[in-house]
N, C-alpha and C. Protein backbone atom coordinates (compact mmCIF):
# COMPACT_ATOMS: atom_id res chain seq x y z
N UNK A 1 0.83 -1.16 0.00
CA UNK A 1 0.00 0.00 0.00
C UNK A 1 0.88 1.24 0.00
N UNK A 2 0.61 2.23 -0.52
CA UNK A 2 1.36 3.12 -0.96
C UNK A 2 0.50 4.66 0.49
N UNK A 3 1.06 5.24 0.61
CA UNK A 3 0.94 6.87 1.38
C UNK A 3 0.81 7.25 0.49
N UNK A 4 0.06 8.43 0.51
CA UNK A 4 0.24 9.84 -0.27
C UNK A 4 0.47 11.21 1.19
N UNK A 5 1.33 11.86 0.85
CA UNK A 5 1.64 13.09 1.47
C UNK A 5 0.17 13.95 1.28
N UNK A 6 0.22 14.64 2.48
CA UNK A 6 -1.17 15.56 2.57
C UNK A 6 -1.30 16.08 1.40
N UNK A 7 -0.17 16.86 0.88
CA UNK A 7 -0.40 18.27 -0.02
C UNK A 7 -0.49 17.11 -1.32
N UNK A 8 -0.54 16.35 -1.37
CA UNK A 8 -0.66 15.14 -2.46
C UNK A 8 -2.13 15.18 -3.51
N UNK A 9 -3.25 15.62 -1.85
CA UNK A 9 -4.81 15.85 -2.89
C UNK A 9 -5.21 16.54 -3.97
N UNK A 10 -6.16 16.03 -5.01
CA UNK A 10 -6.26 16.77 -5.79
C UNK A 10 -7.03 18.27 -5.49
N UNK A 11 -6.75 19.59 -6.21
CA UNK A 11 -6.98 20.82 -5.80
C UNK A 11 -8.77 20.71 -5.97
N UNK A 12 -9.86 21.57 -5.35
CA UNK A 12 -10.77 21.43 -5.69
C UNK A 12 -11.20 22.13 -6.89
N UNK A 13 -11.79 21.97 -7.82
CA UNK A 13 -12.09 22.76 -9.44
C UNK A 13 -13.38 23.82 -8.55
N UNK A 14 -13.59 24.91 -9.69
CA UNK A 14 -14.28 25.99 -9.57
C UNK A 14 -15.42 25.26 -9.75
N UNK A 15 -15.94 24.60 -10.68
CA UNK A 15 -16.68 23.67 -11.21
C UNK A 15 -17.38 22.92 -9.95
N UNK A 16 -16.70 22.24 -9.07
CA UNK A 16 -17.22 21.60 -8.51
C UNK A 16 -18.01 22.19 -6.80
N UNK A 17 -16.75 23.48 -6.73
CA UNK A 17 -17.85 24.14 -5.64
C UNK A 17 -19.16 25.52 -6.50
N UNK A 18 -19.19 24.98 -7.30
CA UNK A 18 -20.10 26.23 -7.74
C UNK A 18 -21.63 24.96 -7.49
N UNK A 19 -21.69 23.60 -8.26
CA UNK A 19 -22.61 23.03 -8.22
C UNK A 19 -22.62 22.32 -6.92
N UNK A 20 -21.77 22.58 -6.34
CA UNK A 20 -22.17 22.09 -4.75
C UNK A 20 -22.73 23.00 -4.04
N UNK A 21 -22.58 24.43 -4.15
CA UNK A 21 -23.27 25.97 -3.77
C UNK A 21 -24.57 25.97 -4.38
N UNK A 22 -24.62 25.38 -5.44
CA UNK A 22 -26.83 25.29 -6.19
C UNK A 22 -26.79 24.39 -5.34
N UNK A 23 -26.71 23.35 -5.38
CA UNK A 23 -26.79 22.45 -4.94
C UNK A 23 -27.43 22.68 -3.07
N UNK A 24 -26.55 23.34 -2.70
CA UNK A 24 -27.38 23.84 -0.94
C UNK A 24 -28.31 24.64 -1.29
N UNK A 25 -27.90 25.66 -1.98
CA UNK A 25 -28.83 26.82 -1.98
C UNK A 25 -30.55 26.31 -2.61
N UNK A 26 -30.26 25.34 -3.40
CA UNK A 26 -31.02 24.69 -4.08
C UNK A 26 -32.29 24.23 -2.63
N UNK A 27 -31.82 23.31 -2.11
CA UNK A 27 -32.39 22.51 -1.36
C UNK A 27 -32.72 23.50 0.24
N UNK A 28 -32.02 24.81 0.61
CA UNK A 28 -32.39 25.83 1.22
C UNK A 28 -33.57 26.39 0.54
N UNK A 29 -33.38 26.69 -0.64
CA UNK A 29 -35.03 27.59 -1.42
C UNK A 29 -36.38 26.07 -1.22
N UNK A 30 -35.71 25.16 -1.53
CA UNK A 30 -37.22 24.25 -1.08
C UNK A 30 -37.74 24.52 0.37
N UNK A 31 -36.86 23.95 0.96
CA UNK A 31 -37.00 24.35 2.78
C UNK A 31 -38.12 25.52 3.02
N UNK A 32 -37.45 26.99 2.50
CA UNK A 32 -38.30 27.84 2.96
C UNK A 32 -39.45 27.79 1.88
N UNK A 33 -39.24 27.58 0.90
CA UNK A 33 -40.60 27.71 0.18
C UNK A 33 -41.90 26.36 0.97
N UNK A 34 -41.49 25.38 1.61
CA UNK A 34 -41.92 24.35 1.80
C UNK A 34 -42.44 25.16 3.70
N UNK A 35 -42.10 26.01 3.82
CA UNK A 35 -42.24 26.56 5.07
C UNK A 35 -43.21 27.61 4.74
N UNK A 36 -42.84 28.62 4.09
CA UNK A 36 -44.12 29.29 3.01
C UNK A 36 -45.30 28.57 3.18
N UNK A 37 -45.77 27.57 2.16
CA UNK A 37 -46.68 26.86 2.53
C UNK A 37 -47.17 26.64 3.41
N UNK A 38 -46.90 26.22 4.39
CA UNK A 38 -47.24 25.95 5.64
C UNK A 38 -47.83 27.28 5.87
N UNK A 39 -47.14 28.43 6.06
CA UNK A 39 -47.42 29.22 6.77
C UNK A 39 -48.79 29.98 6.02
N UNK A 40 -48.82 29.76 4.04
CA UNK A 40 -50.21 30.02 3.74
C UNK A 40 -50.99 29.64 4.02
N UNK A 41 -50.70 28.26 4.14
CA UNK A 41 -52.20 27.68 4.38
C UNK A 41 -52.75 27.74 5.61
N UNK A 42 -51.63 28.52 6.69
CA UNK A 42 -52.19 28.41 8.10
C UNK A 42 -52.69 30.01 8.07
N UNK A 43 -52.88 30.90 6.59
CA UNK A 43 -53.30 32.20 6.60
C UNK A 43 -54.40 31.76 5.66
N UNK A 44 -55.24 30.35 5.10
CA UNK A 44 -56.08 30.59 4.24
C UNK A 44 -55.30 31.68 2.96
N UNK A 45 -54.27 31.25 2.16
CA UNK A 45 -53.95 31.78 1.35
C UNK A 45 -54.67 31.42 0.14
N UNK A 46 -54.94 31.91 -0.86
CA UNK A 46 -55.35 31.20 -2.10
C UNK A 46 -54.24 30.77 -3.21
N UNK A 47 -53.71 29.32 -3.02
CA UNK A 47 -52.62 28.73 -3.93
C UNK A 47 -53.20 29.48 -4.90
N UNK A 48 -54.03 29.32 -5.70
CA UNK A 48 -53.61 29.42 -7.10
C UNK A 48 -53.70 30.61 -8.21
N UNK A 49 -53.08 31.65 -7.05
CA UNK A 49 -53.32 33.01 -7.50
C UNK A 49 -51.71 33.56 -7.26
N UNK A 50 -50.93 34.59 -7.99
CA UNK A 50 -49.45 35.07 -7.65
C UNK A 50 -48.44 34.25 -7.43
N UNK A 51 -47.46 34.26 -6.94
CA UNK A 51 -45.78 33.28 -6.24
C UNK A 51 -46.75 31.71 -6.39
N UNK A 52 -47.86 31.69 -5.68
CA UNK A 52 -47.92 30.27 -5.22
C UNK A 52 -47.65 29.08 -5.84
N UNK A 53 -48.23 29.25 -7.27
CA UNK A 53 -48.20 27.64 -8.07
C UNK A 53 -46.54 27.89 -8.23
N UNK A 54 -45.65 29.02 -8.51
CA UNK A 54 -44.20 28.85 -8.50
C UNK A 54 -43.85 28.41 -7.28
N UNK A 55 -44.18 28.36 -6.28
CA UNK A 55 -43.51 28.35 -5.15
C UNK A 55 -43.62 26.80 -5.15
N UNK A 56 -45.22 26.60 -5.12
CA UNK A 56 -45.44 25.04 -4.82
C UNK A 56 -44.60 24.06 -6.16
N UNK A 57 -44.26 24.51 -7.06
CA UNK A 57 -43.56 23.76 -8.13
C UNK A 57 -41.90 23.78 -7.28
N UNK A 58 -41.47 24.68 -6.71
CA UNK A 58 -40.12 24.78 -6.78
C UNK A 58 -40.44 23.69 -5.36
N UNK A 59 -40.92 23.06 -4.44
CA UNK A 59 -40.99 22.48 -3.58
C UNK A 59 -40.63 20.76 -4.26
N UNK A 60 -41.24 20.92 -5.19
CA UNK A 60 -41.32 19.22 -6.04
C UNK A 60 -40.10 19.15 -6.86
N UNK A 61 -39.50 20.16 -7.36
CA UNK A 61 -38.21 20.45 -8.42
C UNK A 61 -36.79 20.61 -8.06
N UNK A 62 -36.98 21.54 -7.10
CA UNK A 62 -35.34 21.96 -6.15
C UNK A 62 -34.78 21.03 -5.51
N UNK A 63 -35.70 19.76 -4.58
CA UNK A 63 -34.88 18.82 -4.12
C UNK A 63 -34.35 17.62 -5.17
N UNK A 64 -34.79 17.32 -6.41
CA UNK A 64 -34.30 16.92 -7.61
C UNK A 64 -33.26 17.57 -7.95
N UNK A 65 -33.44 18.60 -8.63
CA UNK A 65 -32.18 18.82 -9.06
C UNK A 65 -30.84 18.83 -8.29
N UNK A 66 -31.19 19.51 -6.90
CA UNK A 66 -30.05 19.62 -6.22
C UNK A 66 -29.49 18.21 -5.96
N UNK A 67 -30.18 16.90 -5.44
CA UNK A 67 -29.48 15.64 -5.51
C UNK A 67 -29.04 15.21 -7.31
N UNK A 68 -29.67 15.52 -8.13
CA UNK A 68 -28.59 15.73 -9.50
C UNK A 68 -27.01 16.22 -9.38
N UNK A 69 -27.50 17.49 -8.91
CA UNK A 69 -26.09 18.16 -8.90
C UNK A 69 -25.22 17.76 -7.62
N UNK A 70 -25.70 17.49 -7.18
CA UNK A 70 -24.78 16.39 -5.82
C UNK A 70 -23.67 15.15 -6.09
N UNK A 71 -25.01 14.41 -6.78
CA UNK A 71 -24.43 12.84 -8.07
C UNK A 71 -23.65 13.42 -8.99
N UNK A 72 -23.31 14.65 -9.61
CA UNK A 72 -22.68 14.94 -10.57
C UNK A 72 -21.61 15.45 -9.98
N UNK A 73 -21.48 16.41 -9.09
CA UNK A 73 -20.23 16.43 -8.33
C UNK A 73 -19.49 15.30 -7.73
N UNK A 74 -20.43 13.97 -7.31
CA UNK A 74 -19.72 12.74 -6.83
C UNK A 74 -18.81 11.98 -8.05
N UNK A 75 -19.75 11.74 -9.17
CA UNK A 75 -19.41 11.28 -9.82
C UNK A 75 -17.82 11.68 -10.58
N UNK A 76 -17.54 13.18 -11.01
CA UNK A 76 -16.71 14.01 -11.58
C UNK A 76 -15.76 14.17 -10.86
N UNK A 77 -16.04 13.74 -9.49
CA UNK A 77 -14.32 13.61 -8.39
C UNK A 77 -14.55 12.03 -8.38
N UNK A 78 -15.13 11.00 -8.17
CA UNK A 78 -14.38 9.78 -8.31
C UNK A 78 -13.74 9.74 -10.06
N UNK A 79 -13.87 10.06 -10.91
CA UNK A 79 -13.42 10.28 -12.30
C UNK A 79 -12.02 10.88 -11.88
N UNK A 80 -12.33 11.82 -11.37
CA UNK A 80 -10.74 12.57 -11.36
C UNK A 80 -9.67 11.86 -10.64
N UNK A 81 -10.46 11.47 -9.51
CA UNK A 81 -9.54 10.43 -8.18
C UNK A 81 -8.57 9.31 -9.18
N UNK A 82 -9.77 9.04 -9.90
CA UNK A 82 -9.28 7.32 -10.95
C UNK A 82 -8.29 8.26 -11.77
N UNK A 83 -8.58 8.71 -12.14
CA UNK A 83 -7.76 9.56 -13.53
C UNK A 83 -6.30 9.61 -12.75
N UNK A 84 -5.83 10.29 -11.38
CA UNK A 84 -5.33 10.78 -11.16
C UNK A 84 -4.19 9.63 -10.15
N UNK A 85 -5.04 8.24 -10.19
CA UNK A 85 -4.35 7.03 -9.61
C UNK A 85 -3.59 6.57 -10.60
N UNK A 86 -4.17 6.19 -11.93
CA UNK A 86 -3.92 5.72 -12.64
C UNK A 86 -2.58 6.35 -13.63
N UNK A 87 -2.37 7.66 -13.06
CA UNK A 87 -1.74 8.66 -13.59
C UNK A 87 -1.52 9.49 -14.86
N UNK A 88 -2.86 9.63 -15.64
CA UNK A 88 -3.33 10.26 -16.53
C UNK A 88 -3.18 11.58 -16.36
């Protein structure tokens, strides 16, 4: 089995903390929009008038994509890890 020295890791890409940043922020905008809700319907709001049908869509959509962009950041560092064992 071989060591690698600390400073050995690969650097992190711009790439990969930008879709890890949607990626929270992503799944933060469901949260409160999913809290929203709550809080209309505990005001008798009328869903289907203004923000609401957007709001209630981004509740069903944002936690998708953001586990997309999660799997795609996983995926694109075990790629690099291999790439970078293999010494490509």
């Amino acid at each position: 089995m071989s060591t690698r020295s600390p400073g050995s890791d690969l650097p992190v890409r711009t790439i990969d903390r930008v879709l890890a940043s949607m990626s929270l922020g992503l799944l933060a905008l469901s949260v409160l929009s999913f809290f929203a809700i709550l809080i209309g319907s505990a005001s008798q709001a009328d869903f289907s008038t203004g923000l609401w049908p957007a709001i209630g869509i981004i509740v069903y959509v944002a936690p998708i994509l953001a586990f997309a962009m999660l799997l795609t950041v996983l995926i694109m560092t075990f790629v690099r890890r291999a790439r970078a064992n293999r010494g490509e």
